[in-house]
Protein backbone atom coordinates (compact mmCIF):
# COMPACT_ATOMS: atom_id res chain seq x y z
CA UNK A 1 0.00 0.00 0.00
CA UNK A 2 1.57 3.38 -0.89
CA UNK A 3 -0.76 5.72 0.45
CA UNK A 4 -1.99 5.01 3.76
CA UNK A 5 -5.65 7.51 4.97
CA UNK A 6 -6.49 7.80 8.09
CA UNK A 7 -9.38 9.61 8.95
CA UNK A 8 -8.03 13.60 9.06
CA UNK A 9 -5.14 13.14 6.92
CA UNK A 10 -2.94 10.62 4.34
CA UNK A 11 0.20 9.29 4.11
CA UNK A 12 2.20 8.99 0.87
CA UNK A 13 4.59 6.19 1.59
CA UNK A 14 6.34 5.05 -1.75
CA UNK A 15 9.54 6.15 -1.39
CA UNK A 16 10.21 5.68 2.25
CA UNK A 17 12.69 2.89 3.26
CA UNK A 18 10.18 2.15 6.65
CA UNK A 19 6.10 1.90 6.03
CA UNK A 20 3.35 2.91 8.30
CA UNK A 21 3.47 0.11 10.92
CA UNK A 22 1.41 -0.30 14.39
CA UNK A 23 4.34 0.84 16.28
CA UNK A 24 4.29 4.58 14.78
CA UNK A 25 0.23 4.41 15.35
CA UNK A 26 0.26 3.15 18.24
CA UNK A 27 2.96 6.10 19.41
CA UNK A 28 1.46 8.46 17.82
CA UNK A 29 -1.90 7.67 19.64
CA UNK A 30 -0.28 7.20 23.07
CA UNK A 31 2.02 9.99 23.63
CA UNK A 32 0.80 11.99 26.51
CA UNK A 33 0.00 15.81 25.64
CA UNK A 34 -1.23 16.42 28.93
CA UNK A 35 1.32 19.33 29.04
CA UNK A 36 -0.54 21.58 26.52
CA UNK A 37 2.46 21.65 23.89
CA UNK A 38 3.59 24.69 21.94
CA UNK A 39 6.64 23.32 20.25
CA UNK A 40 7.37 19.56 19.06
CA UNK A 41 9.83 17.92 18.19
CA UNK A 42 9.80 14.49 15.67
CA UNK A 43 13.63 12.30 15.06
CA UNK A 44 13.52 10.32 12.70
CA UNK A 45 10.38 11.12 10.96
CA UNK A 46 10.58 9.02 7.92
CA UNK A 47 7.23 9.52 6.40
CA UNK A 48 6.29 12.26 8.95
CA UNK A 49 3.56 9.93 10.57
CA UNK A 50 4.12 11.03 14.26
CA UNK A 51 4.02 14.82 13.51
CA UNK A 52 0.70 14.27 11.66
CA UNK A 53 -0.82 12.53 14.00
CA UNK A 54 0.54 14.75 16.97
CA UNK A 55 -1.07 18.08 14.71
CA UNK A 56 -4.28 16.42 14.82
CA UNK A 57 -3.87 16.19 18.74
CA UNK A 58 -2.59 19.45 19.76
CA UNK A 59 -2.65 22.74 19.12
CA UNK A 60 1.53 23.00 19.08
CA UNK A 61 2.53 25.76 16.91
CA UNK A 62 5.33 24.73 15.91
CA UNK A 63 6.15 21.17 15.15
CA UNK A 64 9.62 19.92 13.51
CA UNK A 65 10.62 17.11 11.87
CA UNK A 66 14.08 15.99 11.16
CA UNK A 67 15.14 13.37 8.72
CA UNK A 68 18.38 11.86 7.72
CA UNK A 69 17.17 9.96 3.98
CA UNK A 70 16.71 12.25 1.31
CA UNK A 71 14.16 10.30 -0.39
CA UNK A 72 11.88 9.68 3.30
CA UNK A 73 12.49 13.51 3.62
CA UNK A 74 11.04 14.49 0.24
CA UNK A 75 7.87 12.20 0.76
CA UNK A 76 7.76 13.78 4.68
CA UNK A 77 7.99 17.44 2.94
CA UNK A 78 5.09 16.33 0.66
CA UNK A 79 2.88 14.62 3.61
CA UNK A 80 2.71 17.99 5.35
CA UNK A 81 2.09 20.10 2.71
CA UNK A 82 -0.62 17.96 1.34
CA UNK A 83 -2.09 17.96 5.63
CA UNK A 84 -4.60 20.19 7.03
CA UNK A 85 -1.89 21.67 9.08
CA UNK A 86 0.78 22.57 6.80
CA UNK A 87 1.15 25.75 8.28
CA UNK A 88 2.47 24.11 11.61
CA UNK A 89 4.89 21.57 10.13
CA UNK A 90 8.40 21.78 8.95
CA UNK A 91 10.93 19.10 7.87
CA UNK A 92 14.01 19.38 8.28
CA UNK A 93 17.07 16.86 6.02
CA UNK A 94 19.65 16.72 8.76
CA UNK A 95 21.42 14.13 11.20
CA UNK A 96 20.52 14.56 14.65
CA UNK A 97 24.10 15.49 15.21
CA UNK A 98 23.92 18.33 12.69
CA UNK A 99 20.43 19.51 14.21
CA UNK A 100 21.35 19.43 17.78
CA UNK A 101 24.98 21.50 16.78
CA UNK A 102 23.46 24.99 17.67
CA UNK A 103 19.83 24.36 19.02
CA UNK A 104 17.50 27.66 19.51
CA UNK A 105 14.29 26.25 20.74
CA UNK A 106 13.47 23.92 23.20
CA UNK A 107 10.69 21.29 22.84
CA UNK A 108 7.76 20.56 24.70
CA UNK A 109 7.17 17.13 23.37
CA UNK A 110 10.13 14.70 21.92
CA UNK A 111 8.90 12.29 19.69
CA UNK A 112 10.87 9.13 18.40
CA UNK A 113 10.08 5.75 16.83
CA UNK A 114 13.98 4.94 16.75
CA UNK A 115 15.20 1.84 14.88
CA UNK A 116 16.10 -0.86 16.86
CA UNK A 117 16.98 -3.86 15.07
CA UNK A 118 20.62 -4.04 16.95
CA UNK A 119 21.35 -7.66 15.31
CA UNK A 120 24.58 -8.35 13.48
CA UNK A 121 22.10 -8.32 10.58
CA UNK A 122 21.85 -6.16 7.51
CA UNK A 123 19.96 -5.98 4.62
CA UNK A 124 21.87 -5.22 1.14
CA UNK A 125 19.55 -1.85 1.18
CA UNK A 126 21.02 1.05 2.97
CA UNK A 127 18.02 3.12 3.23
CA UNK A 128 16.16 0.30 4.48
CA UNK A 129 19.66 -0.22 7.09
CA UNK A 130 19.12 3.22 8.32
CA UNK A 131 15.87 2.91 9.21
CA UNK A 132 15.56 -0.47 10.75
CA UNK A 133 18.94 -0.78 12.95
CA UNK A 134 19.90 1.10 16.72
CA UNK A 135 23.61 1.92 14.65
CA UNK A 136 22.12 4.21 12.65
CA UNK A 137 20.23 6.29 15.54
CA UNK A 138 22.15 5.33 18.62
CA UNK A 139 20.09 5.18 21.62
CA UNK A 140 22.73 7.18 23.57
CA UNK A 141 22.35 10.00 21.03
CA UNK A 142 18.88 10.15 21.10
CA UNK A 143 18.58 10.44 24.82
CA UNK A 144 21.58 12.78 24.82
CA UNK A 145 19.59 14.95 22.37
CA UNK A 146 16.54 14.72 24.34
CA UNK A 147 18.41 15.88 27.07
CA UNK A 148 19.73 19.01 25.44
CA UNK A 149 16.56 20.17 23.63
CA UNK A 150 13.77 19.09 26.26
CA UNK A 151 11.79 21.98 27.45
CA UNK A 152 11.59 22.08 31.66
CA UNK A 153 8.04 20.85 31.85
CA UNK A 154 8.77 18.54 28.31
CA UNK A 155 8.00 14.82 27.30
CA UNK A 156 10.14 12.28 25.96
CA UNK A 157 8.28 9.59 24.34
CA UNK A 158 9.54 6.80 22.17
CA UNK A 159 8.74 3.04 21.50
CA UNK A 160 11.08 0.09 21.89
CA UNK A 161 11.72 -3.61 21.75
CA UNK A 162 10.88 -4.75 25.88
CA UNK A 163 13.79 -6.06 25.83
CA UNK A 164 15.40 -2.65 25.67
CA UNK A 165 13.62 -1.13 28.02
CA UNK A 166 15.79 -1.21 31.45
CA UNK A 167 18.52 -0.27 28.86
CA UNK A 168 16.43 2.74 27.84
CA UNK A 169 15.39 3.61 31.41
CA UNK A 170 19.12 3.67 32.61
CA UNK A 171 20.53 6.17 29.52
CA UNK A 172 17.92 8.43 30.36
CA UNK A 173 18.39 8.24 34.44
CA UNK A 174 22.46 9.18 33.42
CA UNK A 175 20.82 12.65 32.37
CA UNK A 176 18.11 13.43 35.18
CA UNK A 177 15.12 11.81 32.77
CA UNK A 178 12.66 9.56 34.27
CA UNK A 179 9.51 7.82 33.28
CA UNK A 180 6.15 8.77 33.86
CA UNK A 181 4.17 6.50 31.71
CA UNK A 182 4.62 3.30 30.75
CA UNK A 183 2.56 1.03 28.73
CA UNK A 184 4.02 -2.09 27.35
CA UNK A 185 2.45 -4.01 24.24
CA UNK A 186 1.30 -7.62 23.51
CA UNK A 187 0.03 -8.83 20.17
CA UNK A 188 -2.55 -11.38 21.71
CA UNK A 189 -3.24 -12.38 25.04
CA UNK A 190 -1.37 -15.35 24.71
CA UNK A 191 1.65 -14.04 23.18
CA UNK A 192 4.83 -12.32 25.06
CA UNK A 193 5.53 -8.58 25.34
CA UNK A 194 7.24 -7.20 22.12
CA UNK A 195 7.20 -3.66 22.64
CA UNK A 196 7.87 -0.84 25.32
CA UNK A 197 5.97 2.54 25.11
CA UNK A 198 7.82 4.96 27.01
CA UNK A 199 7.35 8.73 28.51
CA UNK A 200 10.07 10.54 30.36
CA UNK A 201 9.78 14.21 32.13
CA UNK A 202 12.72 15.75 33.65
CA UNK A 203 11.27 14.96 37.42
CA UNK A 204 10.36 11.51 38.98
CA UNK A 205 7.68 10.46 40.41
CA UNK A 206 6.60 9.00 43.83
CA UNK A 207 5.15 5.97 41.92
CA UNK A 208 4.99 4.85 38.46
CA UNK A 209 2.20 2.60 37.21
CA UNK A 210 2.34 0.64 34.46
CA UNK A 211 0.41 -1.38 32.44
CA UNK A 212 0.00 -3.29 29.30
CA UNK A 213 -2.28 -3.06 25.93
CA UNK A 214 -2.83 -6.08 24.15
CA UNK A 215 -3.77 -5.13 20.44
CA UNK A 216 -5.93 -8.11 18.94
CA UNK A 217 -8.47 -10.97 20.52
CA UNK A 218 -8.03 -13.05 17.10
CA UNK A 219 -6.81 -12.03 13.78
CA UNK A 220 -8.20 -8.63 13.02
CA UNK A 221 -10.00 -8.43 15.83
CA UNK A 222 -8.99 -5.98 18.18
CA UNK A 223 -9.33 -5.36 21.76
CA UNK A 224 -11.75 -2.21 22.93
CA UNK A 225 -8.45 -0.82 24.46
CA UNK A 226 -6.82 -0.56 21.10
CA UNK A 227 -9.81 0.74 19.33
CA UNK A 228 -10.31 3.32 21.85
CA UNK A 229 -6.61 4.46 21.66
CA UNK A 230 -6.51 4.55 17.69
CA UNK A 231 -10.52 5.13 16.38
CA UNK A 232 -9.48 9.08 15.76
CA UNK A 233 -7.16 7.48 13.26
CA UNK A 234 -8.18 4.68 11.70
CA UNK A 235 -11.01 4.64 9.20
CA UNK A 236 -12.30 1.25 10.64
CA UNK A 237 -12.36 1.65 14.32
């Protein structure tokens, strides 16, 4: 499928190394915005999916986007201006360590569906390479950059393997970040955690509670926990 719709907006997705996949949605969806954002930030946006979907939840002003591949950058660049919030979103082609060189804003929300396939590994495609594996987008780097550009009241929110997560939880403790929601992700009932959602604020809380979404019953048939979480996006839900 090259163009993905979703109920406010679509998703041109034919030249990007990475499709639309649950974990972007389901990110997207879940990121808390309880902090009234004005500025966003989005690394690694590939086909621009989590700004989109975080326009359609806030009323940030200003939302950025940065992204490494040209070719996921020029189909980003098209997404927004093709949304009904072109106005608010801006891509820009860089590395993280180019954007984060001289930074003059600080964000209220951090956004990141990072790759994570750290396996020996690789495909023959390096677009694809870039987008799928940790070496590409370090985990360090990102946290390091969250660090530096997080606004004082800001969220960090990404989505990882589970079996990353204490990994995750540690980087960001080495520079004062600490969770504050946590939901981690089944496939069925009877099937193991695959994925971490994660949300980090630059204060810690007396308790953290966490607890799990399971996404389908049977095949194609989803729990009322996912459906509640994604119906403002999906056309079927």
């Amino acid at each position: 499928m090259q163009k993905f719709q979703f109920k406010q907006f679509a998703v041109n997705q034919t030249k990007s190394a990475m499709k639309i996949g649950t974990d972007s949605v389901l990110l997207g969806a879940w990121c808390p915005v309880n902090n009234s954002p004005n500025t966003i930030l989005d690394i690694g946006a590939g086909t621009g999916i989590l700004s989109l979907m975080l326009a359609q939840r806030t009323y940030a002003e200003q939302i950025d986007a940065i992204e490494i591949e040209e070719e996921a950058y020029e189909e980003c660049v098209d997404n927004f201006e093709n949304s009904p919030w072109s106005d608010r979103l801006f891509c820009f082609h860089a590395g993280l360590d180019e954007f984060v060189e001289e930074p003059d804003v600080e964000y209220d929300i951090i956004i990141s569906n990072p790759p994570f396939y750290s396996e020996d590994f690789k495909s023959q495609i390096l677009v694809r390479n870039q987008a799928r594996f940790q070496d590409a987008l370090p985990f360090e780097d990102l946290v390091e950059a969250a660090d530096l550009l997080l606004s004082e009241n800001g969220i960090f929110a990404v989505i990882i393997p589970y079996k990353e997560e204490e990994h995750f939880i540690d980087l960001c403790a080495q520079v004062a970040l600490f969770p504050v929601k946590v939901t981690r992700v089944k496939g069925t009932h009877n099937t193991p955690i695959v994925r971490s959602l994660l949300a980090f604020k630059r204060y810690e809380l007396a308790t953290l509670t966490a607890d799990e979404l399971v996404i389908e019953i049977n095949r194609h048939e989803y729990t009322d926990e996912y459906i509640e979480l994604t119906k403002d996006f999906y056309l079927k839900m």
